[in-house]
N, C-alpha and C. Protein backbone atom coordinates (compact mmCIF):
# COMPACT_ATOMS: atom_id res chain seq x y z
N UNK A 1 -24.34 33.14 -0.68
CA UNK A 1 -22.97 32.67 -0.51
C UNK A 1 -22.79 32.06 0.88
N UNK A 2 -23.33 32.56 1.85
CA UNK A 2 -23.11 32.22 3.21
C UNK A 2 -23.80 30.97 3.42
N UNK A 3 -25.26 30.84 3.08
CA UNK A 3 -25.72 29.42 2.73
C UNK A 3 -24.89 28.71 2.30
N UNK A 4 -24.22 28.43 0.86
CA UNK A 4 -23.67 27.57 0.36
C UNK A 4 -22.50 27.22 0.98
N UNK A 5 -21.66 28.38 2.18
CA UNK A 5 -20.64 27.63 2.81
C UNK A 5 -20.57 27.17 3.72
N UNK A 6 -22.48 27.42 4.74
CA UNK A 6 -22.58 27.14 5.37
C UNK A 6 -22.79 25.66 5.16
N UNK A 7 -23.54 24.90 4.27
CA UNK A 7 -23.56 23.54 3.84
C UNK A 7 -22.54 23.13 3.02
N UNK A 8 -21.30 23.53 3.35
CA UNK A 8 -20.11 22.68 3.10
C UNK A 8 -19.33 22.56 4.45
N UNK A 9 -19.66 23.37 5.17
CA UNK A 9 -18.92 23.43 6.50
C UNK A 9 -19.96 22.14 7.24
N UNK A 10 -21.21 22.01 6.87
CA UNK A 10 -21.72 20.77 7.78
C UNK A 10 -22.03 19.57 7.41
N UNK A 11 -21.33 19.61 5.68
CA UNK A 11 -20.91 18.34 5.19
C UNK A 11 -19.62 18.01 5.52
N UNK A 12 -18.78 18.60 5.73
CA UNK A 12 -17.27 18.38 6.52
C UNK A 12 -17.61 17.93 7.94
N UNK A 13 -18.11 18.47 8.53
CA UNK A 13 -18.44 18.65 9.63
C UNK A 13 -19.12 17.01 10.43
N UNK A 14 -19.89 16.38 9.05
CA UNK A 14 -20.81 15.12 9.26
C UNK A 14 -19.56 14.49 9.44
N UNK A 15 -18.94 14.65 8.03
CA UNK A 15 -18.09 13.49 7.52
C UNK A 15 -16.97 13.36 8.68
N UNK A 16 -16.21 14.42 9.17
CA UNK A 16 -15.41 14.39 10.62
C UNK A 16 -15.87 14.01 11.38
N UNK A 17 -16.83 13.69 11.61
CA UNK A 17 -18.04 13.39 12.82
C UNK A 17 -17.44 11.33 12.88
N UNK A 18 -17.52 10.63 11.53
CA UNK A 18 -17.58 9.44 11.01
C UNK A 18 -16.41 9.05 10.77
N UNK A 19 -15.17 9.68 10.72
CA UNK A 19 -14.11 9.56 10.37
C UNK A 19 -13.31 9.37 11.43
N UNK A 20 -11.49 8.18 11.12
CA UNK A 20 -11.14 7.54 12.38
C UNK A 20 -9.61 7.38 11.47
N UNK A 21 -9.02 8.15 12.44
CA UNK A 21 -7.57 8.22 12.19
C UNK A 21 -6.74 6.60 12.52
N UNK A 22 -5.69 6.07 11.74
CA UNK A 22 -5.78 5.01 12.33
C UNK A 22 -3.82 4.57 11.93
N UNK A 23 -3.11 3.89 12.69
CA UNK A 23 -1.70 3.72 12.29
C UNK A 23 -1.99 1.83 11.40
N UNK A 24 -0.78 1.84 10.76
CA UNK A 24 -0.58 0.26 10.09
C UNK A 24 0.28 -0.16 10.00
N UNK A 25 0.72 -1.58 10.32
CA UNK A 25 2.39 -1.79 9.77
C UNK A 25 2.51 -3.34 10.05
N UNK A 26 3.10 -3.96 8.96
CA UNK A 26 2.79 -5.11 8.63
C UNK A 26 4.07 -5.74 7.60
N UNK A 27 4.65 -7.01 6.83
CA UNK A 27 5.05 -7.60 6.46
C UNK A 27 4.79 -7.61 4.95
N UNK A 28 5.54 -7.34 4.10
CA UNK A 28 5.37 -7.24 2.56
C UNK A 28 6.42 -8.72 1.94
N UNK A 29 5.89 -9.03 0.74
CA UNK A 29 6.37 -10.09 -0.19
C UNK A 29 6.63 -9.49 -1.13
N UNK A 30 7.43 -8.65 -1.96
CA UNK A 30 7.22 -8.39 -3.46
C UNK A 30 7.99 -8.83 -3.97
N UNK A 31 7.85 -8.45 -5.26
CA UNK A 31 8.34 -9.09 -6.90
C UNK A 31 7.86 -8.17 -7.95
N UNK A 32 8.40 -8.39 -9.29
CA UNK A 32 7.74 -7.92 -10.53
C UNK A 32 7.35 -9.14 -10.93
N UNK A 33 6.13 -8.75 -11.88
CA UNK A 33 5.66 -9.34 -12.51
C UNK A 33 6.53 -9.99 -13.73
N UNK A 34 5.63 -11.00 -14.58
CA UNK A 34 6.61 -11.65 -15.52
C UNK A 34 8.25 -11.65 -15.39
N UNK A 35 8.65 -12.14 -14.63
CA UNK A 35 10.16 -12.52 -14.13
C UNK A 35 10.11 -13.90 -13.59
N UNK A 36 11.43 -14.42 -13.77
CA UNK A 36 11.99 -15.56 -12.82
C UNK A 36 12.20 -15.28 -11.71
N UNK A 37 12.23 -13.89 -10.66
CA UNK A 37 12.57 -13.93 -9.78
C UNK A 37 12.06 -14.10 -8.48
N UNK A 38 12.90 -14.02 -7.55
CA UNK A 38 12.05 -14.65 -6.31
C UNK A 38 12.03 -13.30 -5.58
N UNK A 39 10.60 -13.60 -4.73
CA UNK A 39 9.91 -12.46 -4.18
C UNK A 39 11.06 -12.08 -2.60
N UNK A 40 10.83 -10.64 -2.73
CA UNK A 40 11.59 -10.10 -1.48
C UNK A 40 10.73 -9.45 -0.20
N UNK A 41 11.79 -9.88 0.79
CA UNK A 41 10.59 -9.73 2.01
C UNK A 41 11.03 -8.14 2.22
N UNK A 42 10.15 -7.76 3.09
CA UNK A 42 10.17 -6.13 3.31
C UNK A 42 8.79 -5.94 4.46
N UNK A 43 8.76 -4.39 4.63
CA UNK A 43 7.88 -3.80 5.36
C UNK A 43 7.26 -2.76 4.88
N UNK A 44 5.81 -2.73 5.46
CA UNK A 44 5.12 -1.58 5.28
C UNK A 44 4.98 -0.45 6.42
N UNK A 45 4.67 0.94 6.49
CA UNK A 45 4.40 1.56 7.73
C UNK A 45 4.19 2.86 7.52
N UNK A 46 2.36 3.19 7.75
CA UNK A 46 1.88 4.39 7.53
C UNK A 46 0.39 4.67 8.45
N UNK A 47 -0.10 5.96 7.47
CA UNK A 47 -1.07 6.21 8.23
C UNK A 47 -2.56 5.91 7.43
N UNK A 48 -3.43 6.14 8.02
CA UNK A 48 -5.16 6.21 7.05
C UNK A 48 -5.60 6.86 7.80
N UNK A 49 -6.77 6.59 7.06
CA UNK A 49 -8.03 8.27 7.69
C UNK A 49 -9.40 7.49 6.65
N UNK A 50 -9.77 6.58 8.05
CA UNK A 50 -11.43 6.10 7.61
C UNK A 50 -12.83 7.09 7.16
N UNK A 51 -12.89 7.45 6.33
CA UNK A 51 -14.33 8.02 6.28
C UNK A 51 -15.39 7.14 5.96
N UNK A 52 -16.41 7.42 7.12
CA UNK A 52 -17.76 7.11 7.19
C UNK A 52 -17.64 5.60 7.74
N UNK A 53 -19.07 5.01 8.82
CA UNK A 53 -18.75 3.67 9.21
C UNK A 53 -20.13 2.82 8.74
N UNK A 54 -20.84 3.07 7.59
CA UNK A 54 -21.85 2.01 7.08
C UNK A 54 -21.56 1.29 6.61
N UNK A 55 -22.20 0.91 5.31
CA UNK A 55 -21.56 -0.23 4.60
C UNK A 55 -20.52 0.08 4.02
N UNK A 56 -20.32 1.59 3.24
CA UNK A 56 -19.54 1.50 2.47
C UNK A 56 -18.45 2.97 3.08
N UNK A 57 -17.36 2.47 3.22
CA UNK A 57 -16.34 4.29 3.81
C UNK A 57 -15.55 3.98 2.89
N UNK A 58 -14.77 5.29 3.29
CA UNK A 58 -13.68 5.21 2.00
C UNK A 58 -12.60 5.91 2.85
N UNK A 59 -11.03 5.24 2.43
CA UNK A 59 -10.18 5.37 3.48
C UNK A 59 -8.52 5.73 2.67
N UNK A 60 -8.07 7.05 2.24
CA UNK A 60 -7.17 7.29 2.02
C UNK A 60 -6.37 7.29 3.16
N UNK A 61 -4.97 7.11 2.21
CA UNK A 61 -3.65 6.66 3.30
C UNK A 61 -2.44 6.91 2.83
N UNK A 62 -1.29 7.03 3.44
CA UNK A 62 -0.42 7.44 3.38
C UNK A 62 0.87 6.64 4.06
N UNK A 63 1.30 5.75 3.10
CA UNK A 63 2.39 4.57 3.93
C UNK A 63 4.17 4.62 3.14
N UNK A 64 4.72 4.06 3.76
CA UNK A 64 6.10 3.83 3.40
C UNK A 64 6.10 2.06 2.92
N UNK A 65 6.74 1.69 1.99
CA UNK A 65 6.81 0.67 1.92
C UNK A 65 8.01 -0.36 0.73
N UNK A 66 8.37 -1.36 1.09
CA UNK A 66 9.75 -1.99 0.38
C UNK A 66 9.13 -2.69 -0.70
N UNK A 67 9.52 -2.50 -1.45
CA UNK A 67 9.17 -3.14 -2.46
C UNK A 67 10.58 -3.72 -3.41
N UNK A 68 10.71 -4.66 -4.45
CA UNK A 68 11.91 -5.37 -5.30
C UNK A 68 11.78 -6.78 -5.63
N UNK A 69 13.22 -7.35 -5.28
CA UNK A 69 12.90 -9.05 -6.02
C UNK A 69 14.22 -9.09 -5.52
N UNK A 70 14.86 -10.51 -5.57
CA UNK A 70 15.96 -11.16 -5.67
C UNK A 70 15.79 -12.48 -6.29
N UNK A 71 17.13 -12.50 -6.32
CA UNK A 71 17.85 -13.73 -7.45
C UNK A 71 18.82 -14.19 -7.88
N UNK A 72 19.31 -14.97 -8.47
CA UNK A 72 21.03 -14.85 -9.18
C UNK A 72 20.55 -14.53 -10.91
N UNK A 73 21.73 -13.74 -10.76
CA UNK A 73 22.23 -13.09 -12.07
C UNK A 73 22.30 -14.45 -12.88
N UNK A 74 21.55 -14.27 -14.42
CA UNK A 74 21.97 -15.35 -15.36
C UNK A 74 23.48 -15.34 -16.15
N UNK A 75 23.86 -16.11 -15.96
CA UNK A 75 25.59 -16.20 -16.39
C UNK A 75 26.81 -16.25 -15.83
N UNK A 76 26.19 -15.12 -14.40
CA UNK A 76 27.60 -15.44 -13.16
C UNK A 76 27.02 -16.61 -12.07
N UNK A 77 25.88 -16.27 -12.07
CA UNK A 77 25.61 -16.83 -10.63
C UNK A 77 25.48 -16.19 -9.66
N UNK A 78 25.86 -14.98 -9.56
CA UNK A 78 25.93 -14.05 -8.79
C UNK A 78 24.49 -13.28 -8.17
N UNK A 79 24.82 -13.07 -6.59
CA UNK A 79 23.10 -13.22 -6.09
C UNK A 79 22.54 -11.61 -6.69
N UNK A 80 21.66 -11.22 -6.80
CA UNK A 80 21.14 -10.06 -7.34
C UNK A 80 20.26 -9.42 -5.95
N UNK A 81 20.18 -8.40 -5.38
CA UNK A 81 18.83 -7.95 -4.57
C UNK A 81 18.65 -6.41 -4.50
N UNK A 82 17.52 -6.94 -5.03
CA UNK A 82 17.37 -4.97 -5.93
C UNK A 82 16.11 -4.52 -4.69
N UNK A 83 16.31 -3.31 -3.84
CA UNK A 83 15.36 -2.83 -3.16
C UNK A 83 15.17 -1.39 -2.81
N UNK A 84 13.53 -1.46 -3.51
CA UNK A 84 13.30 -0.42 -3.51
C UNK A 84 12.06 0.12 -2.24
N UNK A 85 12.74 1.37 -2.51
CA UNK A 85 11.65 2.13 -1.00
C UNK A 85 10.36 3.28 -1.83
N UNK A 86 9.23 3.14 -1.72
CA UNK A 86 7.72 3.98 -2.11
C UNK A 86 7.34 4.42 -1.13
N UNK A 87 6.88 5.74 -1.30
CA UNK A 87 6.01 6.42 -0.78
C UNK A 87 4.35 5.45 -1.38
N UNK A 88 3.47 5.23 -0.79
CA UNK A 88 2.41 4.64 -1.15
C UNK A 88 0.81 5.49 -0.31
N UNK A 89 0.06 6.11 -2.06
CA UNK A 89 -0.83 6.65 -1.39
C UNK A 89 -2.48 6.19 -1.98
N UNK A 90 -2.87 5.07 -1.11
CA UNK A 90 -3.50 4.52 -1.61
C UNK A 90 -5.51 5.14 -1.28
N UNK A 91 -6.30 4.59 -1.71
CA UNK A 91 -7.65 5.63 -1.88
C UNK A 91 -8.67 4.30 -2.05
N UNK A 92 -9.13 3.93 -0.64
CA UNK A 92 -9.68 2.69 -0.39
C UNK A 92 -11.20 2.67 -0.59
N UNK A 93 -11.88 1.77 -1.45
CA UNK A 93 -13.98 2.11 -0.77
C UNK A 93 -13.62 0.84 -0.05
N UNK A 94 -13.81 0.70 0.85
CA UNK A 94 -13.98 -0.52 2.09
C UNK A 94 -15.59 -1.16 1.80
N UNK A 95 -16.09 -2.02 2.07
CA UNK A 95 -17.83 -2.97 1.82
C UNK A 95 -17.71 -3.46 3.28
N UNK A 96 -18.60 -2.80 4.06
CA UNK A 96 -18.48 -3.67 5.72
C UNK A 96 -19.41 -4.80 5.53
N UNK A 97 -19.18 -5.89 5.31
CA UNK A 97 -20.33 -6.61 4.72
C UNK A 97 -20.69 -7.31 6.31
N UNK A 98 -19.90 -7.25 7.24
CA UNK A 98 -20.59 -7.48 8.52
C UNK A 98 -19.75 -6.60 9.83
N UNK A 99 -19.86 -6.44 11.20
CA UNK A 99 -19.41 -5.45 11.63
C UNK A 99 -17.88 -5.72 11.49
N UNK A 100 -17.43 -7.22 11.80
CA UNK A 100 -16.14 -7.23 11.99
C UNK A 100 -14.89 -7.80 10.63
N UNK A 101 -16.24 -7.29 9.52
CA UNK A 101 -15.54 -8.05 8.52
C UNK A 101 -15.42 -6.68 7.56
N UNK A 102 -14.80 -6.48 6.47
CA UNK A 102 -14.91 -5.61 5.43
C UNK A 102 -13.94 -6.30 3.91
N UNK A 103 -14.14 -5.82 3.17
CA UNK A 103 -13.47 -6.08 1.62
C UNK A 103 -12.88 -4.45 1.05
N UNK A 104 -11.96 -4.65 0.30
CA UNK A 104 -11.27 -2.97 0.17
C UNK A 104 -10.76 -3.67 -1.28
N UNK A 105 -11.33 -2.08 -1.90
CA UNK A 105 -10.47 -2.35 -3.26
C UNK A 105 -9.92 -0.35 -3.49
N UNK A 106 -8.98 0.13 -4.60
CA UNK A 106 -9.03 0.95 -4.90
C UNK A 106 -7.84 1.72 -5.54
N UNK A 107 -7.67 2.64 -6.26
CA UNK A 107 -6.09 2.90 -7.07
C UNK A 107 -4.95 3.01 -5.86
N UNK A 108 -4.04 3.15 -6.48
CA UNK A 108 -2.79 3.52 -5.65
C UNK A 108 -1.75 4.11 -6.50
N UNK A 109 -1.43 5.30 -5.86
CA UNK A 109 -0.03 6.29 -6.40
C UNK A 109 1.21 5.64 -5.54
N UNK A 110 2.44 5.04 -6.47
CA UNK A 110 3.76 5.22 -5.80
C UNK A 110 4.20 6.07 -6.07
N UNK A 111 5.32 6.80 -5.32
CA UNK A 111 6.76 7.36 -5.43
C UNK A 111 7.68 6.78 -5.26
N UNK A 112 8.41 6.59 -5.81
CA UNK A 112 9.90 6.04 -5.37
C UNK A 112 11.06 7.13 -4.78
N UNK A 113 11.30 6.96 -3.86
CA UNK A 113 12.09 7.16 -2.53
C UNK A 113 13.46 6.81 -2.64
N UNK A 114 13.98 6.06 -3.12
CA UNK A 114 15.07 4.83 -3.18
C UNK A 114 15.52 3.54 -3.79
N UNK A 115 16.41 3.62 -4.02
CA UNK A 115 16.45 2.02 -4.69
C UNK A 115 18.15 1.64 -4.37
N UNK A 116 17.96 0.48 -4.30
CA UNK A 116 19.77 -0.04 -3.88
C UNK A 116 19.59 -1.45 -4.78
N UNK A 117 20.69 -1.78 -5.64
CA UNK A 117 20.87 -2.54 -6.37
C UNK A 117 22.04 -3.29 -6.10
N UNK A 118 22.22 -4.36 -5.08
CA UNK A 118 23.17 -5.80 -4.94
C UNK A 118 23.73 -6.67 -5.73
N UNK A 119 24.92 -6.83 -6.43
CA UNK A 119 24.89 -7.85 -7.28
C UNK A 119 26.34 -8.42 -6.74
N UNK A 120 26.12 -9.70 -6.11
CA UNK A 120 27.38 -10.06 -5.01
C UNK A 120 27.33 -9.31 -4.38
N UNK A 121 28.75 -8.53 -4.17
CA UNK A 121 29.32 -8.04 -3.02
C UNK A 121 29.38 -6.19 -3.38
N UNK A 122 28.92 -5.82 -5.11
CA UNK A 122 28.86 -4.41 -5.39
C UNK A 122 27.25 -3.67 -5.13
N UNK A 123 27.34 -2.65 -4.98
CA UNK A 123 26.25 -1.97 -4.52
C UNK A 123 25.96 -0.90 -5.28
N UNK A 124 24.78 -0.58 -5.93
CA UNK A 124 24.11 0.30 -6.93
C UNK A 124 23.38 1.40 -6.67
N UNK A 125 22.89 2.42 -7.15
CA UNK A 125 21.46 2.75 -7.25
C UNK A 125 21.19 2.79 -8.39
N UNK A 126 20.04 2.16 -8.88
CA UNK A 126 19.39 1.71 -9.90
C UNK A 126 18.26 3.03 -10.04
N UNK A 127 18.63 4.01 -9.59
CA UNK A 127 17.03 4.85 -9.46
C UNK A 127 17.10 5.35 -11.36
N UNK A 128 18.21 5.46 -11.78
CA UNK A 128 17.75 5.83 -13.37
C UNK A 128 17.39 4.50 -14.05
N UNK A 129 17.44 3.44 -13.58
CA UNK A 129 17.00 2.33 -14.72
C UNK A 129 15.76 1.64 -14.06
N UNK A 130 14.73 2.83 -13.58
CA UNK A 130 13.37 2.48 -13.24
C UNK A 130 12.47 3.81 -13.04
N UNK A 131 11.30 3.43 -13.13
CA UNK A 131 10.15 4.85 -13.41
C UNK A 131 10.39 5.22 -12.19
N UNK A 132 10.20 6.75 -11.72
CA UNK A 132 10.10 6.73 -10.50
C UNK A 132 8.79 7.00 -9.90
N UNK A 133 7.90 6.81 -10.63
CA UNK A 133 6.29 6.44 -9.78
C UNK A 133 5.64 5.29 -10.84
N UNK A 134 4.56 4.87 -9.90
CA UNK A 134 3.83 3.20 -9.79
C UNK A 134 2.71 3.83 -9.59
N UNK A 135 1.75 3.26 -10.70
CA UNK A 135 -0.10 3.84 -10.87
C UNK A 135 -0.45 2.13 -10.66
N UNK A 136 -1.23 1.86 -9.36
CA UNK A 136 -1.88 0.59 -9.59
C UNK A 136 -3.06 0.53 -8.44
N UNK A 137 -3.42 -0.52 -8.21
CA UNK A 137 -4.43 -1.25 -7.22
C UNK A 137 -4.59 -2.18 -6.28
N UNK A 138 -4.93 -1.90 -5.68
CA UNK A 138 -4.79 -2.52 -4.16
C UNK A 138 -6.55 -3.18 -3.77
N UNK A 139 -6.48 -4.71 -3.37
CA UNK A 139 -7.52 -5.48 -3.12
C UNK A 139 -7.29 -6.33 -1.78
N UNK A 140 -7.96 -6.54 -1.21
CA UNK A 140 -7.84 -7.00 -0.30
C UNK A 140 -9.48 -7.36 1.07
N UNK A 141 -8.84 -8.30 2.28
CA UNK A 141 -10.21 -8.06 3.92
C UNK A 141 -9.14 -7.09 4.90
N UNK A 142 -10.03 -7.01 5.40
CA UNK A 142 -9.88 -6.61 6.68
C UNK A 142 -10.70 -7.59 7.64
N UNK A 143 -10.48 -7.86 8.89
CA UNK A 143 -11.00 -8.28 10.16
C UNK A 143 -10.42 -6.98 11.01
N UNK A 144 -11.75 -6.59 12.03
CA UNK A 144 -11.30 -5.66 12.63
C UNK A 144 -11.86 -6.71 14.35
N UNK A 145 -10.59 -6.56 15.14
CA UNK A 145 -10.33 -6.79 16.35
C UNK A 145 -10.71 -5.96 17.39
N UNK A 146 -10.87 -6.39 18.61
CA UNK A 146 -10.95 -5.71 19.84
C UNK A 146 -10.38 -4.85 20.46
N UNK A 147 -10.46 -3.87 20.94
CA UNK A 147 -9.60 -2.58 21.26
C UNK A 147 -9.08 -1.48 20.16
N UNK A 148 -9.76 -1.78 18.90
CA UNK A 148 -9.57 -0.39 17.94
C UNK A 148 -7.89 -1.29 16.84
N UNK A 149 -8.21 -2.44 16.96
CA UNK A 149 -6.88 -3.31 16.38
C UNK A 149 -8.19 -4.05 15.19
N UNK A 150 -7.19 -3.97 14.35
CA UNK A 150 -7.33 -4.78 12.82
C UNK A 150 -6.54 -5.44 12.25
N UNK A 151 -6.70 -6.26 11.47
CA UNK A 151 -5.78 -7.10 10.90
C UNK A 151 -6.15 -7.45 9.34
N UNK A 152 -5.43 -7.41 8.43
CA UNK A 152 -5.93 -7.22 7.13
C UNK A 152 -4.58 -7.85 6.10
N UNK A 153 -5.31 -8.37 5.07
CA UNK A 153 -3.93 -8.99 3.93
C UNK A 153 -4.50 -8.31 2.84
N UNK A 154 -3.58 -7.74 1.91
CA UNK A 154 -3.89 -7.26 0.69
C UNK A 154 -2.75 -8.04 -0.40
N UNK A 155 -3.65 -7.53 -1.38
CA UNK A 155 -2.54 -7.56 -2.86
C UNK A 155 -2.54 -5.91 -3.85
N UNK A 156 -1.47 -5.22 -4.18
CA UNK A 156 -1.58 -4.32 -4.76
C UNK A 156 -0.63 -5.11 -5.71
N UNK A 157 -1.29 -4.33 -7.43
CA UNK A 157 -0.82 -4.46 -8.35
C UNK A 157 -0.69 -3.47 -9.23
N UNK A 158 0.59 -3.53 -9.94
CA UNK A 158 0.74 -2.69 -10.82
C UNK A 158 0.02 -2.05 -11.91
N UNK A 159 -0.49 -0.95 -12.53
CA UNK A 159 -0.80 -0.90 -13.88
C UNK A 159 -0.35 -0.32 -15.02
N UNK A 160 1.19 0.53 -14.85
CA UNK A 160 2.09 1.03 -15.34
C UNK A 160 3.65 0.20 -15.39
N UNK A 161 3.75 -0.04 -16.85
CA UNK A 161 5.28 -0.57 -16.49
C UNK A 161 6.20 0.08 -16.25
N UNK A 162 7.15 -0.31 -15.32
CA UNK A 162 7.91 0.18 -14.49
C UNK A 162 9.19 0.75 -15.02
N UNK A 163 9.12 0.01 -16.38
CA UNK A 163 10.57 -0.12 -17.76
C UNK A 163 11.88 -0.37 -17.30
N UNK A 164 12.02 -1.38 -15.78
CA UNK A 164 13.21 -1.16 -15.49
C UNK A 164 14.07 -2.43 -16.61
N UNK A 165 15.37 -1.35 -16.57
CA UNK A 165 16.61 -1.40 -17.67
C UNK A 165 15.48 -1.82 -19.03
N UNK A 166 14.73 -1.26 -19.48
CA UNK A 166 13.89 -1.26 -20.54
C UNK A 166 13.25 -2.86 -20.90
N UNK A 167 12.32 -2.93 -19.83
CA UNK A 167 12.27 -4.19 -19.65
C UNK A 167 10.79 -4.11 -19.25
N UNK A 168 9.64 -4.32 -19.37
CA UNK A 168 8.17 -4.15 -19.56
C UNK A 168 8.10 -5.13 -17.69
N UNK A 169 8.20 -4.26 -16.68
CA UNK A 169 7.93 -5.30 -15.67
C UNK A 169 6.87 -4.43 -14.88
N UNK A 170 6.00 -4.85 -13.31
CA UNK A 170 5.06 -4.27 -12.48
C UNK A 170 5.00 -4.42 -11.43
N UNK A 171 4.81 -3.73 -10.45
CA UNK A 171 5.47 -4.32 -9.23
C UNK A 171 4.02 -4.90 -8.64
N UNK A 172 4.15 -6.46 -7.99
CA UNK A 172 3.45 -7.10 -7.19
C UNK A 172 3.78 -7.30 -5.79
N UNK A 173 3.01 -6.90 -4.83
CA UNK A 173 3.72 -7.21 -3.32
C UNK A 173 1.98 -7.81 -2.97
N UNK A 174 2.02 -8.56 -2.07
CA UNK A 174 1.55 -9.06 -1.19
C UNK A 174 1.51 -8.89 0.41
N UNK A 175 0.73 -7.86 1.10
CA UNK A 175 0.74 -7.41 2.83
C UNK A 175 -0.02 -8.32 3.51
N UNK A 176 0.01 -8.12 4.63
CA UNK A 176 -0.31 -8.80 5.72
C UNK A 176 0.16 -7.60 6.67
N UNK A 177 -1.11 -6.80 7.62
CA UNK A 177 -0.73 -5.57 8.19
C UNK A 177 -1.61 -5.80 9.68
N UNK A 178 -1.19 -5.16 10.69
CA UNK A 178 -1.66 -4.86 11.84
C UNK A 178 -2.00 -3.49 12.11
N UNK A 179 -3.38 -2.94 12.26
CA UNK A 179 -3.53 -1.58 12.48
C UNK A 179 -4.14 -1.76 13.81
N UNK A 180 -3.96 0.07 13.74
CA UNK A 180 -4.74 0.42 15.49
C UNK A 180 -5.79 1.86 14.60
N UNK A 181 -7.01 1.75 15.38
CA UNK A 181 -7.63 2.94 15.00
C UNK A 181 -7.92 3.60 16.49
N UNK A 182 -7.64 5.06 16.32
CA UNK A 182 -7.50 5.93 17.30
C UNK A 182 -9.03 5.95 17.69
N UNK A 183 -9.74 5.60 19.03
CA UNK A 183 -11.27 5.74 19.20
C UNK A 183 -11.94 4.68 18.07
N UNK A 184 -10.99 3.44 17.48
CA UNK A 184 -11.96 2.72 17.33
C UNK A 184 -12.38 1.51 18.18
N UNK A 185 -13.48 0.66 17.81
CA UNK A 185 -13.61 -0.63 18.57
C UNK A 185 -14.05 -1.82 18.00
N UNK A 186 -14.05 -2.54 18.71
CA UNK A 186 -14.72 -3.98 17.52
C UNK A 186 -16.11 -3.74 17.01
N UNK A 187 -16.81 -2.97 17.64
CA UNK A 187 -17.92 -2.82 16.97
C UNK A 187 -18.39 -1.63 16.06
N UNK A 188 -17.26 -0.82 15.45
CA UNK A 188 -17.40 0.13 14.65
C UNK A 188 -17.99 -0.78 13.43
């Protein structure tokens, strides 16, 4: 028994060794899928936790982020801007395919946090006429910068419909993020 926990304590032990705490926060585009509507700007802002620095680490995370759409209402005219707030916990394999370059793909859990629903000048919460969690995937580079700074654009996509007001939609956002890794450098 003491063997076997002793070689879990120095497989933790490696893997902490390789691992790099790191902050992110960056500029979001979203929308649902199959709609007329036009994409809404927003923000992202959380944390990760890099494991391992070869070719391949893997980097769960833990972010806040806006997600929705706007538009005008068909029939009044009236402007629509539906926005919603996720918890986003995404579970990255990163490919360092050179030191300062990498590729990231991997699932992602939402929560929904919030939602505020605009139509003109009245104000909603829409949180019963939408799921309140989002099962999807997140693709994307990274470039990692000088002084433990990165810079990275993704796309996460939905794979659960969302059924808002019973309506088969998925949420698409588009990032563009600035990170810092605690003790990292350009040449991790």
């Amino acid at each position: 028994m003491r063997k076997i926990l002793m070689v879990f304590f120095l497989v933790g032990l490696a893997a902490t060794a390789q691992a790099q705490f790191g902050l992110r926060a960056g500029f979001n585009s979203a929308n649902f899928s199959d709609t007329d509507f036009d994409a809404k700007s927003g923000f992202h802002l959380g944390a990760y936790y890099t494991i391992g620095s070869g070719f391949l680490a893997f980097e769960p995370g833990l972010q806040y982020s806006q997600k929705g759409y706007q538009g005008t209402e068909a029939g009044t005219g009236r402007s629509v801007d539906e926005k919603l707030g996720y918890i986003d916990i995404p579970v990255l394999a990163r490919l360092n395919l050179i030191p300062a370059l990498n590729i990231f793909l991997g699932p992602q859990a939402s929560l929904l946090l919030s939602s505020e629903y605009k139509l003109g000048e009245d104000v909603f919460d829409s949180s019963e006429a939408i799921r309140g969690y989002d099962l999807g995937g997140v693709v994307g580079a990274q470039v990692k910068l000088p002084m433990g700074l990165n810079a990275q654009a993704s796309y996460d996509f939905g794979f659960t419909s969302l059924n808002y007001y019973n309506v088969d939609v998925k949420n698409q956002v588009f990032k563009i993020s600035l990170g810092y890794t605690f003790g990292g450098s350009s040449g991790d």
